[in-house]
PDB file of N, CA and C in Angstrom:
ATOM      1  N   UNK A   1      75.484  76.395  68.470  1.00  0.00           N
ATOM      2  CA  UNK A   1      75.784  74.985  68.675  1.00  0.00           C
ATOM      3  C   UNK A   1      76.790  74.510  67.627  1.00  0.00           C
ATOM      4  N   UNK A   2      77.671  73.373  68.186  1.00  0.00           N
ATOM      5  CA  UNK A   2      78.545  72.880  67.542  1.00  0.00           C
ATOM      6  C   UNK A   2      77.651  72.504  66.204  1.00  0.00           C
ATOM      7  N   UNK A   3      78.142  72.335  64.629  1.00  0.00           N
ATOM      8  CA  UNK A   3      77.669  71.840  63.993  1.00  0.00           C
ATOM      9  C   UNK A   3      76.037  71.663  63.412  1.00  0.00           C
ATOM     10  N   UNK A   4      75.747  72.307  64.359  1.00  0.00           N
ATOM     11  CA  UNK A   4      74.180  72.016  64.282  1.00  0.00           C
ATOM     12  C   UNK A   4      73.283  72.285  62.807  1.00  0.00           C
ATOM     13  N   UNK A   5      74.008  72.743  62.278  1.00  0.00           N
ATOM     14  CA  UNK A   5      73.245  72.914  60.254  1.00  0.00           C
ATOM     15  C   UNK A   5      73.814  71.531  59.841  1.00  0.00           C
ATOM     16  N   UNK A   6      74.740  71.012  59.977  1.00  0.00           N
ATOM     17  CA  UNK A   6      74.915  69.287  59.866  1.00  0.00           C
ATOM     18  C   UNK A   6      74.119  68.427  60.328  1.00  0.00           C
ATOM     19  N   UNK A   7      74.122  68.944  61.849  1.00  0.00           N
ATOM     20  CA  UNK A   7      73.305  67.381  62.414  1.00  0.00           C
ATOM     21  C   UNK A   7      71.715  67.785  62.209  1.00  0.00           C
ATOM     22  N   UNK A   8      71.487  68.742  61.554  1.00  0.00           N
ATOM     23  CA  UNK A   8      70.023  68.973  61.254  1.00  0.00           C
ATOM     24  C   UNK A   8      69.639  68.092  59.960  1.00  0.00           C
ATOM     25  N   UNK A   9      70.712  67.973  59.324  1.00  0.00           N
ATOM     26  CA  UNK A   9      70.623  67.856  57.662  1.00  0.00           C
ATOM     27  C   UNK A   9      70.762  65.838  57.852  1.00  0.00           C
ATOM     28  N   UNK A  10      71.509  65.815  58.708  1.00  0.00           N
ATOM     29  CA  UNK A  10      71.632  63.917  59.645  1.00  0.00           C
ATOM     30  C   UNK A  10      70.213  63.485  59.806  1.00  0.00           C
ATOM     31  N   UNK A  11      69.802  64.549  60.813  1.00  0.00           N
ATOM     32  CA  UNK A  11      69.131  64.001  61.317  1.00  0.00           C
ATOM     33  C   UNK A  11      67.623  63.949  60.382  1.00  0.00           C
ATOM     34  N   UNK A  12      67.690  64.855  59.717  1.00  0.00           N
ATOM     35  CA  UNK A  12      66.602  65.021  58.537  1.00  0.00           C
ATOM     36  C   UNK A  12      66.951  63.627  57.717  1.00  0.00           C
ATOM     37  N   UNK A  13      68.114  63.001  57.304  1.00  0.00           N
ATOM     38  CA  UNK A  13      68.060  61.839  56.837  1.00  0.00           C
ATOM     39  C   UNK A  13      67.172  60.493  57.726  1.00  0.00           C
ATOM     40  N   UNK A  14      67.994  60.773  58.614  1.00  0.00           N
ATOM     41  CA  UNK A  14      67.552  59.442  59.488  1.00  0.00           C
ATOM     42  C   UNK A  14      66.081  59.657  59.591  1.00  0.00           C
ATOM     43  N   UNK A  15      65.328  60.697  59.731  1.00  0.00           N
ATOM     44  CA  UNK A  15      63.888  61.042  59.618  1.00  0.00           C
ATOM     45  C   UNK A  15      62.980  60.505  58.783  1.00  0.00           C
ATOM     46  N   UNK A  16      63.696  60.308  57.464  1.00  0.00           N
ATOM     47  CA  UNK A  16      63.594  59.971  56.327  1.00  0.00           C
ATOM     48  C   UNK A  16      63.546  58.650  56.135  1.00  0.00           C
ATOM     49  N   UNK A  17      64.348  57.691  56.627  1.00  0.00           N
ATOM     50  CA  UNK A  17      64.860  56.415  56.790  1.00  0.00           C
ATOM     51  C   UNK A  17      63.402  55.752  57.526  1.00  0.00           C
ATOM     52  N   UNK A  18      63.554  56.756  58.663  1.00  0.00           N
ATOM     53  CA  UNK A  18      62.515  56.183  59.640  1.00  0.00           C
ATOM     54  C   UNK A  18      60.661  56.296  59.163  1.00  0.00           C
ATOM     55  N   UNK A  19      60.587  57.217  58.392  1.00  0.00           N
ATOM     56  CA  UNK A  19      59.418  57.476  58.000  1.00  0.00           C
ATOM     57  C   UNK A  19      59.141  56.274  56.833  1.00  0.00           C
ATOM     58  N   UNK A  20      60.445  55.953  56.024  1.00  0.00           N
ATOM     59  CA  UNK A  20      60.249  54.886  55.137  1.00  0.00           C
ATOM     60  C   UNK A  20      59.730  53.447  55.478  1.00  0.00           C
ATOM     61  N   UNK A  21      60.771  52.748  56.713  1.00  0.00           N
ATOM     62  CA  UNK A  21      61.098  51.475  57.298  1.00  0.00           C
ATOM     63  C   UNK A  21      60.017  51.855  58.610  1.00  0.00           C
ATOM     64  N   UNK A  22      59.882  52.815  59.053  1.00  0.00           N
ATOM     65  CA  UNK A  22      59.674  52.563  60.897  1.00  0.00           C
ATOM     66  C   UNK A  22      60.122  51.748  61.618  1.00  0.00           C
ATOM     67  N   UNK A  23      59.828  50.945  62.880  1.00  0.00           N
ATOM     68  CA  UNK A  23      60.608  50.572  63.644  1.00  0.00           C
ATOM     69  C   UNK A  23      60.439  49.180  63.209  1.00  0.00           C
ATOM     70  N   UNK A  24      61.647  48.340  63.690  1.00  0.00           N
ATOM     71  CA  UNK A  24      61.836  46.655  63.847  1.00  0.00           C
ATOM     72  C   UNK A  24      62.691  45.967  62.776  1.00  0.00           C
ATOM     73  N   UNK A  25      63.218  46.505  61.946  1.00  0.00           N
ATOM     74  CA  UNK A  25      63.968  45.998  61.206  1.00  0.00           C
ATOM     75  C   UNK A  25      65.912  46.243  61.681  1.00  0.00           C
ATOM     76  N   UNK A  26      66.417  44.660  61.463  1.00  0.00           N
ATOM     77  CA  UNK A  26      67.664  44.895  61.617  1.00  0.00           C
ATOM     78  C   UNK A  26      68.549  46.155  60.941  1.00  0.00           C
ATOM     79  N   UNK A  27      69.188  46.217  61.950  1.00  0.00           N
ATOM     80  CA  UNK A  27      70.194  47.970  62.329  1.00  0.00           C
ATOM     81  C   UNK A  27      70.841  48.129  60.556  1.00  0.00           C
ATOM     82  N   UNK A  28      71.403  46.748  60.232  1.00  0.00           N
ATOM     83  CA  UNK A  28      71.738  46.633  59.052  1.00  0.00           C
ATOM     84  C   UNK A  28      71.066  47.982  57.670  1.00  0.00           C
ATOM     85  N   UNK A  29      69.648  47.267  57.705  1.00  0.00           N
ATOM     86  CA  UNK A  29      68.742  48.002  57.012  1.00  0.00           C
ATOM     87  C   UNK A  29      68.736  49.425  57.185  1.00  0.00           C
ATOM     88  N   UNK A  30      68.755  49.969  58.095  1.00  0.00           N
ATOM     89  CA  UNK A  30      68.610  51.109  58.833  1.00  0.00           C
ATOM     90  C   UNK A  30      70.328  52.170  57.751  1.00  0.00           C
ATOM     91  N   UNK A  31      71.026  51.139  58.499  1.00  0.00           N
ATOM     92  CA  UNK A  31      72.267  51.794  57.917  1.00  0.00           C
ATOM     93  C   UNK A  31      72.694  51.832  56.417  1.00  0.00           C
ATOM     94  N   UNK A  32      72.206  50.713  55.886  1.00  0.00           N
ATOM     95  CA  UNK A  32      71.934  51.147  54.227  1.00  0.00           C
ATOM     96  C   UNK A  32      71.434  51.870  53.717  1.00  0.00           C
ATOM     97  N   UNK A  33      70.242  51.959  54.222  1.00  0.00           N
ATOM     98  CA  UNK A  33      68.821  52.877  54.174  1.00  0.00           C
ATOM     99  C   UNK A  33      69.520  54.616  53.851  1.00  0.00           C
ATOM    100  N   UNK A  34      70.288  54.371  55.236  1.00  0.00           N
ATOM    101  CA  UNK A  34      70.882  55.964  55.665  1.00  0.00           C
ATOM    102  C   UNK A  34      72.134  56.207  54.287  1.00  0.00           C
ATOM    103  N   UNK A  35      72.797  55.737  54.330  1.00  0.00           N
ATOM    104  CA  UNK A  35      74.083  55.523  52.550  1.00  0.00           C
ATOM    105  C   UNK A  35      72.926  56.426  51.754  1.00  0.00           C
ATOM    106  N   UNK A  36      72.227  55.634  51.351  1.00  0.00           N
ATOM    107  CA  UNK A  36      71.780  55.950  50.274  1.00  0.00           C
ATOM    108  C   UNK A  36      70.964  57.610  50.325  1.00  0.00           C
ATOM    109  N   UNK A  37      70.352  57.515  51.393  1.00  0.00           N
ATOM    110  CA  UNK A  37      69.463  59.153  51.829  1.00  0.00           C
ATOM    111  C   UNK A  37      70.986  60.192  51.680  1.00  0.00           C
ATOM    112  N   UNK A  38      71.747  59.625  52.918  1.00  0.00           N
ATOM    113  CA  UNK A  38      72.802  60.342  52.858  1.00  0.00           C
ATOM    114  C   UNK A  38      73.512  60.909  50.984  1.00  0.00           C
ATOM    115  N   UNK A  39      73.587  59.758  50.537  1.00  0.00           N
ATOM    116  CA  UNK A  39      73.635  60.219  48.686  1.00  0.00           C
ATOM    117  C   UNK A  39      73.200  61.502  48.046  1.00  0.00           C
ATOM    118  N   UNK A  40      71.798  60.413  48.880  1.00  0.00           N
ATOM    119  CA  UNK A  40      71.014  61.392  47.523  1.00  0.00           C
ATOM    120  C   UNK A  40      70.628  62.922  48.270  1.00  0.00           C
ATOM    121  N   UNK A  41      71.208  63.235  49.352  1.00  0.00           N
ATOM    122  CA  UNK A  41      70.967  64.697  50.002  1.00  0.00           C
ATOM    123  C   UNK A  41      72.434  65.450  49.747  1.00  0.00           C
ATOM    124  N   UNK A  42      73.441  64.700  49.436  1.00  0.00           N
ATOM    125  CA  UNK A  42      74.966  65.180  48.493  1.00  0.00           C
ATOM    126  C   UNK A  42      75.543  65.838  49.527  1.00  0.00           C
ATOM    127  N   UNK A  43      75.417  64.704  50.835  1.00  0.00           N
ATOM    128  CA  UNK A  43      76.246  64.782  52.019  1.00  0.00           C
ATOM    129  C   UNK A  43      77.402  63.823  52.197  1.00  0.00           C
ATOM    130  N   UNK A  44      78.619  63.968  52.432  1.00  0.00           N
ATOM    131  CA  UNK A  44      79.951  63.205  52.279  1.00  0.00           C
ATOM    132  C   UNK A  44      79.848  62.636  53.495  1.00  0.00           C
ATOM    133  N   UNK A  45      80.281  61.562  53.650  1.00  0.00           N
ATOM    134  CA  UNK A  45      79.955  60.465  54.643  1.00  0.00           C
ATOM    135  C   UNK A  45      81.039  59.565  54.581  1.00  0.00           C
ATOM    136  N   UNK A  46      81.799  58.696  55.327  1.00  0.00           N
ATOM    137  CA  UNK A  46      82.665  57.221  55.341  1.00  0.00           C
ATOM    138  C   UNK A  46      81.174  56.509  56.161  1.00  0.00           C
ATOM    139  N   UNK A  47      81.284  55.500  55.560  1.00  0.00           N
ATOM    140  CA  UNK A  47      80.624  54.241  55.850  1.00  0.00           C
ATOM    141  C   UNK A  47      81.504  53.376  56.465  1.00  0.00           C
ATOM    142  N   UNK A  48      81.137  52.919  57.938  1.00  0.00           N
ATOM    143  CA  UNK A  48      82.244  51.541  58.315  1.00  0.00           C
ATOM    144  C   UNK A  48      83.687  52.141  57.942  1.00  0.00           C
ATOM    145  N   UNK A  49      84.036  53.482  58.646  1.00  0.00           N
ATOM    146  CA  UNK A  49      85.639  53.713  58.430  1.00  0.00           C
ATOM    147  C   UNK A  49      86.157  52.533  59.762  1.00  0.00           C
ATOM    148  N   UNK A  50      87.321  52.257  59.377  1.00  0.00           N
ATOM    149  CA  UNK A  50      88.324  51.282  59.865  1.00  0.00           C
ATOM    150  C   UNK A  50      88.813  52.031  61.480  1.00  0.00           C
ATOM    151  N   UNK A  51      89.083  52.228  62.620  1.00  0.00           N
ATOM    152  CA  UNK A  51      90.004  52.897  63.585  1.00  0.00           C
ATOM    153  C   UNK A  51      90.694  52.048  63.787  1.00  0.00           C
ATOM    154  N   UNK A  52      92.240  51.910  64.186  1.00  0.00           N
ATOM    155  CA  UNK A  52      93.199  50.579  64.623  1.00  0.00           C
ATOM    156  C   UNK A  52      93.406  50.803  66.022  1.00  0.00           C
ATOM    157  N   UNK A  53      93.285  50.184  67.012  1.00  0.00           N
ATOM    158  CA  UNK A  53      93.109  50.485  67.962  1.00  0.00           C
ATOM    159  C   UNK A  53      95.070  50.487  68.675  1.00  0.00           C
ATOM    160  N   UNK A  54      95.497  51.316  69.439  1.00  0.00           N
ATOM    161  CA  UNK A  54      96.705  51.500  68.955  1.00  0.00           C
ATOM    162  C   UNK A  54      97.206  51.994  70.769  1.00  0.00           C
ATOM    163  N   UNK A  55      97.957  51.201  71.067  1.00  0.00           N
ATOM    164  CA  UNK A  55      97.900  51.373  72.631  1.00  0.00           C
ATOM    165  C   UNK A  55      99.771  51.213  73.169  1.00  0.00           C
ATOM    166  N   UNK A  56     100.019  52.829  73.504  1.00  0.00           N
ATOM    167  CA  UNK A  56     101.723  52.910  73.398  1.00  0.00           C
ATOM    168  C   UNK A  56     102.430  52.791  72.467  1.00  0.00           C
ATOM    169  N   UNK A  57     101.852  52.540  71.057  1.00  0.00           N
ATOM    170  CA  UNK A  57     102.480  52.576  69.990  1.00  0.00           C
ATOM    171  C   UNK A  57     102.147  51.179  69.251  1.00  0.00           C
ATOM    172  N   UNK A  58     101.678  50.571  70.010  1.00  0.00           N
ATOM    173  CA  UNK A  58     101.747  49.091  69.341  1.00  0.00           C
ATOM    174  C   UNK A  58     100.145  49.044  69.096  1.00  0.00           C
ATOM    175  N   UNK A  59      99.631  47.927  67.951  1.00  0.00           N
ATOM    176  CA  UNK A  59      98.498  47.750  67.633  1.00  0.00           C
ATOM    177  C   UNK A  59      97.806  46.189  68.547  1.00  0.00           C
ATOM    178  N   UNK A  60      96.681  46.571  69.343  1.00  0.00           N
ATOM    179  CA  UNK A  60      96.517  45.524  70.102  1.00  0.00           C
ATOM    180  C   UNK A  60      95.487  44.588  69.724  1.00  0.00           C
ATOM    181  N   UNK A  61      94.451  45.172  69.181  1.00  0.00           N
ATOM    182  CA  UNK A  61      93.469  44.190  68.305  1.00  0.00           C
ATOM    183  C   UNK A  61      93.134  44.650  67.658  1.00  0.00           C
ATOM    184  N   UNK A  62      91.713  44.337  66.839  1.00  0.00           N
ATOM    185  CA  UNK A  62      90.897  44.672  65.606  1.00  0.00           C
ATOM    186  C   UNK A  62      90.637  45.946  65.147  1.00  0.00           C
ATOM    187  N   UNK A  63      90.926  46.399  64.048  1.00  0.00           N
ATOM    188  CA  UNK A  63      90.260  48.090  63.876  1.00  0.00           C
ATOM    189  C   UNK A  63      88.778  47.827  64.642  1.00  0.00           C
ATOM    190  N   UNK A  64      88.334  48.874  65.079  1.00  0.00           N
ATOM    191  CA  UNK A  64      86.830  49.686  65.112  1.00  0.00           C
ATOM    192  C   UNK A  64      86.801  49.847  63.982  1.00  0.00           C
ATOM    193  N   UNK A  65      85.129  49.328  64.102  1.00  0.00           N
ATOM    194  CA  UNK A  65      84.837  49.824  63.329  1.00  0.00           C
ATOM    195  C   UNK A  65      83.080  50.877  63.176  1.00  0.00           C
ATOM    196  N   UNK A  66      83.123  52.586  62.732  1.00  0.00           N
ATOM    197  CA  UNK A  66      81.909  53.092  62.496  1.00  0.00           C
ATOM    198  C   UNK A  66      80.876  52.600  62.099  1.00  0.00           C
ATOM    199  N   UNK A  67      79.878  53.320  62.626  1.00  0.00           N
ATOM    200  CA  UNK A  67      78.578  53.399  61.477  1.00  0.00           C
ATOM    201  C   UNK A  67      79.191  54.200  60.367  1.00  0.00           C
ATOM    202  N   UNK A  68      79.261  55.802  60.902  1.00  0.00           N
ATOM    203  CA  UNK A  68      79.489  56.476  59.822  1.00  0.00           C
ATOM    204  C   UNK A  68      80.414  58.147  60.539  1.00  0.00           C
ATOM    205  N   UNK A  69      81.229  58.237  59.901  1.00  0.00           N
ATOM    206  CA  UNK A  69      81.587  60.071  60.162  1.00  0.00           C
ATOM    207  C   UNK A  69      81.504  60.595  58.717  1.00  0.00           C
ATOM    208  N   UNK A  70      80.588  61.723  59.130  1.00  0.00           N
ATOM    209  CA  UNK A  70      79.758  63.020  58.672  1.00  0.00           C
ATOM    210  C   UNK A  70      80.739  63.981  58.333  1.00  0.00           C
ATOM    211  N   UNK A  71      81.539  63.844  57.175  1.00  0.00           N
ATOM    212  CA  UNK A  71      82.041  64.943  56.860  1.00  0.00           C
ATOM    213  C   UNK A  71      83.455  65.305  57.700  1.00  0.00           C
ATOM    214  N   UNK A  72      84.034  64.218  58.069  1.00  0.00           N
ATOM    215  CA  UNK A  72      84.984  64.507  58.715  1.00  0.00           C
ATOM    216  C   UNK A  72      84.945  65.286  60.357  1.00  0.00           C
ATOM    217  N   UNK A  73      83.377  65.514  60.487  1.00  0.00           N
ATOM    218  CA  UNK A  73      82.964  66.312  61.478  1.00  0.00           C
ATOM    219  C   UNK A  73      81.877  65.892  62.644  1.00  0.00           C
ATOM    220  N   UNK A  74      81.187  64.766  62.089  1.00  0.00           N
ATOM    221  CA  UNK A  74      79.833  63.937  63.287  1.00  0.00           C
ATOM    222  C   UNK A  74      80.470  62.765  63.146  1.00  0.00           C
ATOM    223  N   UNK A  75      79.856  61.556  64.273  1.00  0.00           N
ATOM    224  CA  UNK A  75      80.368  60.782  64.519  1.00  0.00           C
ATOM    225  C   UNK A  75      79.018  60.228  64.116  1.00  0.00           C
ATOM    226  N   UNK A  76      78.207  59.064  63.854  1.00  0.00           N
ATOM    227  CA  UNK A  76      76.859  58.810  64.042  1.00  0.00           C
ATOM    228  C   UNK A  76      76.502  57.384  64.344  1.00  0.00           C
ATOM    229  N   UNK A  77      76.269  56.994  65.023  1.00  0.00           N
ATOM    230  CA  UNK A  77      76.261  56.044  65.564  1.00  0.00           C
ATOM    231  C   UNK A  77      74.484  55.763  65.721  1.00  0.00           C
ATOM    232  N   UNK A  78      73.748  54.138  64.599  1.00  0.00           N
ATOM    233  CA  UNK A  78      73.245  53.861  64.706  1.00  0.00           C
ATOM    234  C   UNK A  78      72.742  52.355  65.288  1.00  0.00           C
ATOM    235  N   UNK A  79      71.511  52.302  66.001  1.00  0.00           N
ATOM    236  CA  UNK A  79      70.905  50.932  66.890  1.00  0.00           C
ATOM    237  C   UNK A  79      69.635  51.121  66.654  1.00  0.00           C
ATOM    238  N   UNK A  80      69.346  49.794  66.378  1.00  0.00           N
ATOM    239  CA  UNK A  80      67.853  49.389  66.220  1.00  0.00           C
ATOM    240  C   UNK A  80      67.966  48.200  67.740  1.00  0.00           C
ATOM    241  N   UNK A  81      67.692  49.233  69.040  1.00  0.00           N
ATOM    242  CA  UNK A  81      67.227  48.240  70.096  1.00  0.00           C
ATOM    243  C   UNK A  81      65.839  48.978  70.908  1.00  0.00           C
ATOM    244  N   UNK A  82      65.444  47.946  71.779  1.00  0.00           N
ATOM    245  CA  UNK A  82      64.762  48.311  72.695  1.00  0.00           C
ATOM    246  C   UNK A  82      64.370  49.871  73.115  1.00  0.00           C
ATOM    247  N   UNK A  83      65.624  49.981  73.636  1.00  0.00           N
ATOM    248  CA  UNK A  83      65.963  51.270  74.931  1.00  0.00           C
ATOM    249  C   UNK A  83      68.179  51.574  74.701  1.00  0.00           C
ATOM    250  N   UNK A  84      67.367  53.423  74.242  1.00  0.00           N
ATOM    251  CA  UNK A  84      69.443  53.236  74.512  1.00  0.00           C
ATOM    252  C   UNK A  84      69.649  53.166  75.790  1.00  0.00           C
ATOM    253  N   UNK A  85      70.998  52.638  75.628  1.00  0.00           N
ATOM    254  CA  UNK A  85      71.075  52.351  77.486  1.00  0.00           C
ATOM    255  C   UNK A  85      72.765  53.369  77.390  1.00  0.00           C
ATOM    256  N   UNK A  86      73.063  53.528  78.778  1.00  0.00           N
ATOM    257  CA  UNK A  86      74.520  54.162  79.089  1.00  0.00           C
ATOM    258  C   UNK A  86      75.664  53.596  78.281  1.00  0.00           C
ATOM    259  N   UNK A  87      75.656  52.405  78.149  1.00  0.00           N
ATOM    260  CA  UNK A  87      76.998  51.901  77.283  1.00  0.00           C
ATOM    261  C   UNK A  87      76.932  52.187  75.811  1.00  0.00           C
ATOM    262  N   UNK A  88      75.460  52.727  75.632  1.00  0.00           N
ATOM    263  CA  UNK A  88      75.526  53.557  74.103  1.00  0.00           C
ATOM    264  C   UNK A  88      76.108  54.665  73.877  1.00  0.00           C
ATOM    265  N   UNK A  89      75.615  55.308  74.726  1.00  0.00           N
ATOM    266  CA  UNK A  89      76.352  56.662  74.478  1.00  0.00           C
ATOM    267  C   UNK A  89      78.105  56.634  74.561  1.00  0.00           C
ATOM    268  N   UNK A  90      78.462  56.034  76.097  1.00  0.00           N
ATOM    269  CA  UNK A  90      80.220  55.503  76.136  1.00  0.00           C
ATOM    270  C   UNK A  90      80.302  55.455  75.171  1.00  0.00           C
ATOM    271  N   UNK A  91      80.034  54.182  74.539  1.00  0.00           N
ATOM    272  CA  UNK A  91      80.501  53.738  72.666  1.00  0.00           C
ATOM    273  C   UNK A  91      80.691  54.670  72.062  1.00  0.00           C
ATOM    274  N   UNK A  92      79.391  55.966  71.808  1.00  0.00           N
ATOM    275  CA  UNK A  92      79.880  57.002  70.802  1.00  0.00           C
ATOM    276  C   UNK A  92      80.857  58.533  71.273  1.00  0.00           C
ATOM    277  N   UNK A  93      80.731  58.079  72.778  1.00  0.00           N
ATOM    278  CA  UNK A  93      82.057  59.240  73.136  1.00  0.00           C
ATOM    279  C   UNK A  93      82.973  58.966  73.291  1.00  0.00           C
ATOM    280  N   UNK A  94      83.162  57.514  72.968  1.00  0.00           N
ATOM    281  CA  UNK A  94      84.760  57.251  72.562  1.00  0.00           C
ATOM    282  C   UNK A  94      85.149  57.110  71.561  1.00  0.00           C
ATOM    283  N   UNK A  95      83.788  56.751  70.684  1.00  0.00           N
ATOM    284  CA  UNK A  95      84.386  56.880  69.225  1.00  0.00           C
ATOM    285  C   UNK A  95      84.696  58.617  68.335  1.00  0.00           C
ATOM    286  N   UNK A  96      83.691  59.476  69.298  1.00  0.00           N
ATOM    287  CA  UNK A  96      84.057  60.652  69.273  1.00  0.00           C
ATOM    288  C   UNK A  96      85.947  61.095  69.669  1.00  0.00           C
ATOM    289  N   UNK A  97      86.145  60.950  70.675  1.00  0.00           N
ATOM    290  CA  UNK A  97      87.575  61.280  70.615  1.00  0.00           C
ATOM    291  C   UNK A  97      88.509  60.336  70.082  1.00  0.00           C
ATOM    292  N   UNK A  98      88.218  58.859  69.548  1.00  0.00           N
ATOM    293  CA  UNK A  98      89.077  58.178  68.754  1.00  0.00           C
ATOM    294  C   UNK A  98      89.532  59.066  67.363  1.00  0.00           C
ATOM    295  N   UNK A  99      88.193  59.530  66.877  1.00  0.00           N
ATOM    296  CA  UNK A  99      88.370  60.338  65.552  1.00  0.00           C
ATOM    297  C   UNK A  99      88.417  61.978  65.497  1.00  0.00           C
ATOM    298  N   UNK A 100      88.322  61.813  67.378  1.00  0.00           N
ATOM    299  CA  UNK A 100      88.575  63.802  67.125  1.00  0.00           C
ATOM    300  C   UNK A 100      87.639  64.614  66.536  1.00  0.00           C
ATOM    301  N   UNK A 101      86.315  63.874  66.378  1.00  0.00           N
ATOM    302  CA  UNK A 101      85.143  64.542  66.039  1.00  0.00           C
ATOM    303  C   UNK A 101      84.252  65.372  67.446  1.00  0.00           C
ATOM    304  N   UNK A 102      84.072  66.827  67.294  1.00  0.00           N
ATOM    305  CA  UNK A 102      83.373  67.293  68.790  1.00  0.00           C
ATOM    306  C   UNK A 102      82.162  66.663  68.952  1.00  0.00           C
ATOM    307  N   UNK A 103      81.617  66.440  67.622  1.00  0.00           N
ATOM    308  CA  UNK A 103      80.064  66.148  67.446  1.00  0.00           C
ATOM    309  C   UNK A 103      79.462  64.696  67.118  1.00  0.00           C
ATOM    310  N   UNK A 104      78.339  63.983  68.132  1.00  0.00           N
ATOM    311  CA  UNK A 104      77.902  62.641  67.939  1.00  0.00           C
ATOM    312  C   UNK A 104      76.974  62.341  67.893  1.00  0.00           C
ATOM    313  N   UNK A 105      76.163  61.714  66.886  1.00  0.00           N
ATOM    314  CA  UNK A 105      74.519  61.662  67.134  1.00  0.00           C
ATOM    315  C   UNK A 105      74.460  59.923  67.131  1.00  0.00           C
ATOM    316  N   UNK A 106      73.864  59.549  68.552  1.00  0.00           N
ATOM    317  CA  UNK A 106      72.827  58.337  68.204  1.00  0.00           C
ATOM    318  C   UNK A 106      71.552  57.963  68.012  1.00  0.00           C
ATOM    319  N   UNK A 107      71.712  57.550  67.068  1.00  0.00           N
ATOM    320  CA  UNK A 107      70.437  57.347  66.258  1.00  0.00           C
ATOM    321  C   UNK A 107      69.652  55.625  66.701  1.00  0.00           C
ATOM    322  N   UNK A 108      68.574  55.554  67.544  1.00  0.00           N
ATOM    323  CA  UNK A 108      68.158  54.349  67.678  1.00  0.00           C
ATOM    324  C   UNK A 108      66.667  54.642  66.691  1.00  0.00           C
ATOM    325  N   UNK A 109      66.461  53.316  66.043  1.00  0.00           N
ATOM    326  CA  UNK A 109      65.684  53.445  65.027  1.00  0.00           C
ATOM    327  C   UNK A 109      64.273  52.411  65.335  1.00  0.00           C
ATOM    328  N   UNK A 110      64.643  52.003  66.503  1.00  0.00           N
ATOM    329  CA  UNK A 110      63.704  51.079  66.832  1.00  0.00           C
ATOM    330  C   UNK A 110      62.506  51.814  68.170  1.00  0.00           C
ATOM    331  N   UNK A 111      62.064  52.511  66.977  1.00  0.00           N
ATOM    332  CA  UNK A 111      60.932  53.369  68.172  1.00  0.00           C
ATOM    333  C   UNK A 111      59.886  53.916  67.111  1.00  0.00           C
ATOM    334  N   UNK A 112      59.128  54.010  68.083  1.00  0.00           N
ATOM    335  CA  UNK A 112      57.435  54.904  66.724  1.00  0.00           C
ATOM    336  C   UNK A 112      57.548  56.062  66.420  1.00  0.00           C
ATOM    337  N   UNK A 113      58.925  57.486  67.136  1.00  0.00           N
ATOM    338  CA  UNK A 113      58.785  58.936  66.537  1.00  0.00           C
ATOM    339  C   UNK A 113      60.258  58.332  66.703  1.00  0.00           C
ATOM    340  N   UNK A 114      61.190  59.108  65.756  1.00  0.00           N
ATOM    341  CA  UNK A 114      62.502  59.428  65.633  1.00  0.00           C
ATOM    342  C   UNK A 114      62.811  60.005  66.566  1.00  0.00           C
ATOM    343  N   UNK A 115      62.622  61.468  67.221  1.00  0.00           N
ATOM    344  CA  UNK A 115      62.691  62.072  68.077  1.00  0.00           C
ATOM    345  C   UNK A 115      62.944  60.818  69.838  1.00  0.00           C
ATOM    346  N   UNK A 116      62.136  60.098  69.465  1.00  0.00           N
ATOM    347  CA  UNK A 116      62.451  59.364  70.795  1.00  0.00           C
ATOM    348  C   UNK A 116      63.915  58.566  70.941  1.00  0.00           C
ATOM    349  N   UNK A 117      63.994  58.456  69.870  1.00  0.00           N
ATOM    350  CA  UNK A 117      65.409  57.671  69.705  1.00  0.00           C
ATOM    351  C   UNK A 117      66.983  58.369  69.430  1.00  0.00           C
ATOM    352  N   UNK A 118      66.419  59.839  69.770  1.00  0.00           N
ATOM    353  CA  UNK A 118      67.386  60.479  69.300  1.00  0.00           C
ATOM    354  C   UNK A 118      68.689  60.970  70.293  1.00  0.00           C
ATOM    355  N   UNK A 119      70.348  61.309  70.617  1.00  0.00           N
ATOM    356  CA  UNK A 119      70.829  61.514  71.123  1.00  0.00           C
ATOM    357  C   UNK A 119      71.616  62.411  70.309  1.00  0.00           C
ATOM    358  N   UNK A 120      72.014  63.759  71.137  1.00  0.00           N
ATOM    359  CA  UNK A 120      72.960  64.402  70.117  1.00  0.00           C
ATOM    360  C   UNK A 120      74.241  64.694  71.841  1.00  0.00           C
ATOM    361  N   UNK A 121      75.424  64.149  71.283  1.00  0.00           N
ATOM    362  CA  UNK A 121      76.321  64.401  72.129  1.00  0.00           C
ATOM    363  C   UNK A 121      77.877  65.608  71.336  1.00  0.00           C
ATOM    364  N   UNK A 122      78.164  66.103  72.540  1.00  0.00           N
ATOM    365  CA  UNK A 122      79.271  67.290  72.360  1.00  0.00           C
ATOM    366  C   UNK A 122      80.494  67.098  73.076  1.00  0.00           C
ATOM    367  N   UNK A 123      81.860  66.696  72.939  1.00  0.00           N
ATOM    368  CA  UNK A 123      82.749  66.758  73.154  1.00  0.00           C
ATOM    369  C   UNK A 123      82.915  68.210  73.817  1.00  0.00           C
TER     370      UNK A 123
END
């Protein structure tokens, strides 16, 4: 599998996150939460990298902006909702080929096992 000693070592964070907080707290929390695990496991990460959205050459609106890319290599995309729904995943397979990353994990944090909330997508 693509990457998969990465998104093990991800997803072992977010595990972590989730075992701390469990479910119901804003996504916010979740994603700080993850910075810091991410730290202290001495995994390289961008937080909130910038994308400019860039259409024929010209710039048409606001950067995108991430949760997080993993090393230049995962895309990770976290939600604290309900239920992921289809326009979650879209979101992270386009943010997957915006940044040319093969590999995408969404992470919804708003559930009682991690595992339920989990998505791992492949370019």
């Amino acid at each position: 599998m693509i990457e998969e000693e990465l998104t093990e070592q991800i997803i072992g964070a977010a595990i972590e996150v989730h075992k701390h907080w469990g479910p119901g707290l804003y996504e916010e929390i979740y994603e700080r939460s993850m910075c810091v695990e991410l730290r202290l496991r001495r995994i390289s990460f961008e937080n909130q990298p910038s994308l400019p959205l860039i259409y024929k050459g010209e710039r048409v609106g606001d950067d995108l902006r991430l949760d997080f890319v993993v090393q230049h290599k995962v895309v990770v995309e976290l939600k604290a909702v309900a239920q992921l729904e289809v326009i979650h995943e879209a979101q992270l397979l386009t943010y997957m080929k915006l940044t040319k990353c093969r590999v995408g994990l969404l992470i919804n944090f708003n559930v009682s096992t991690l595992k339920q909330g989990l998505k791992r997508m492949v370019l």
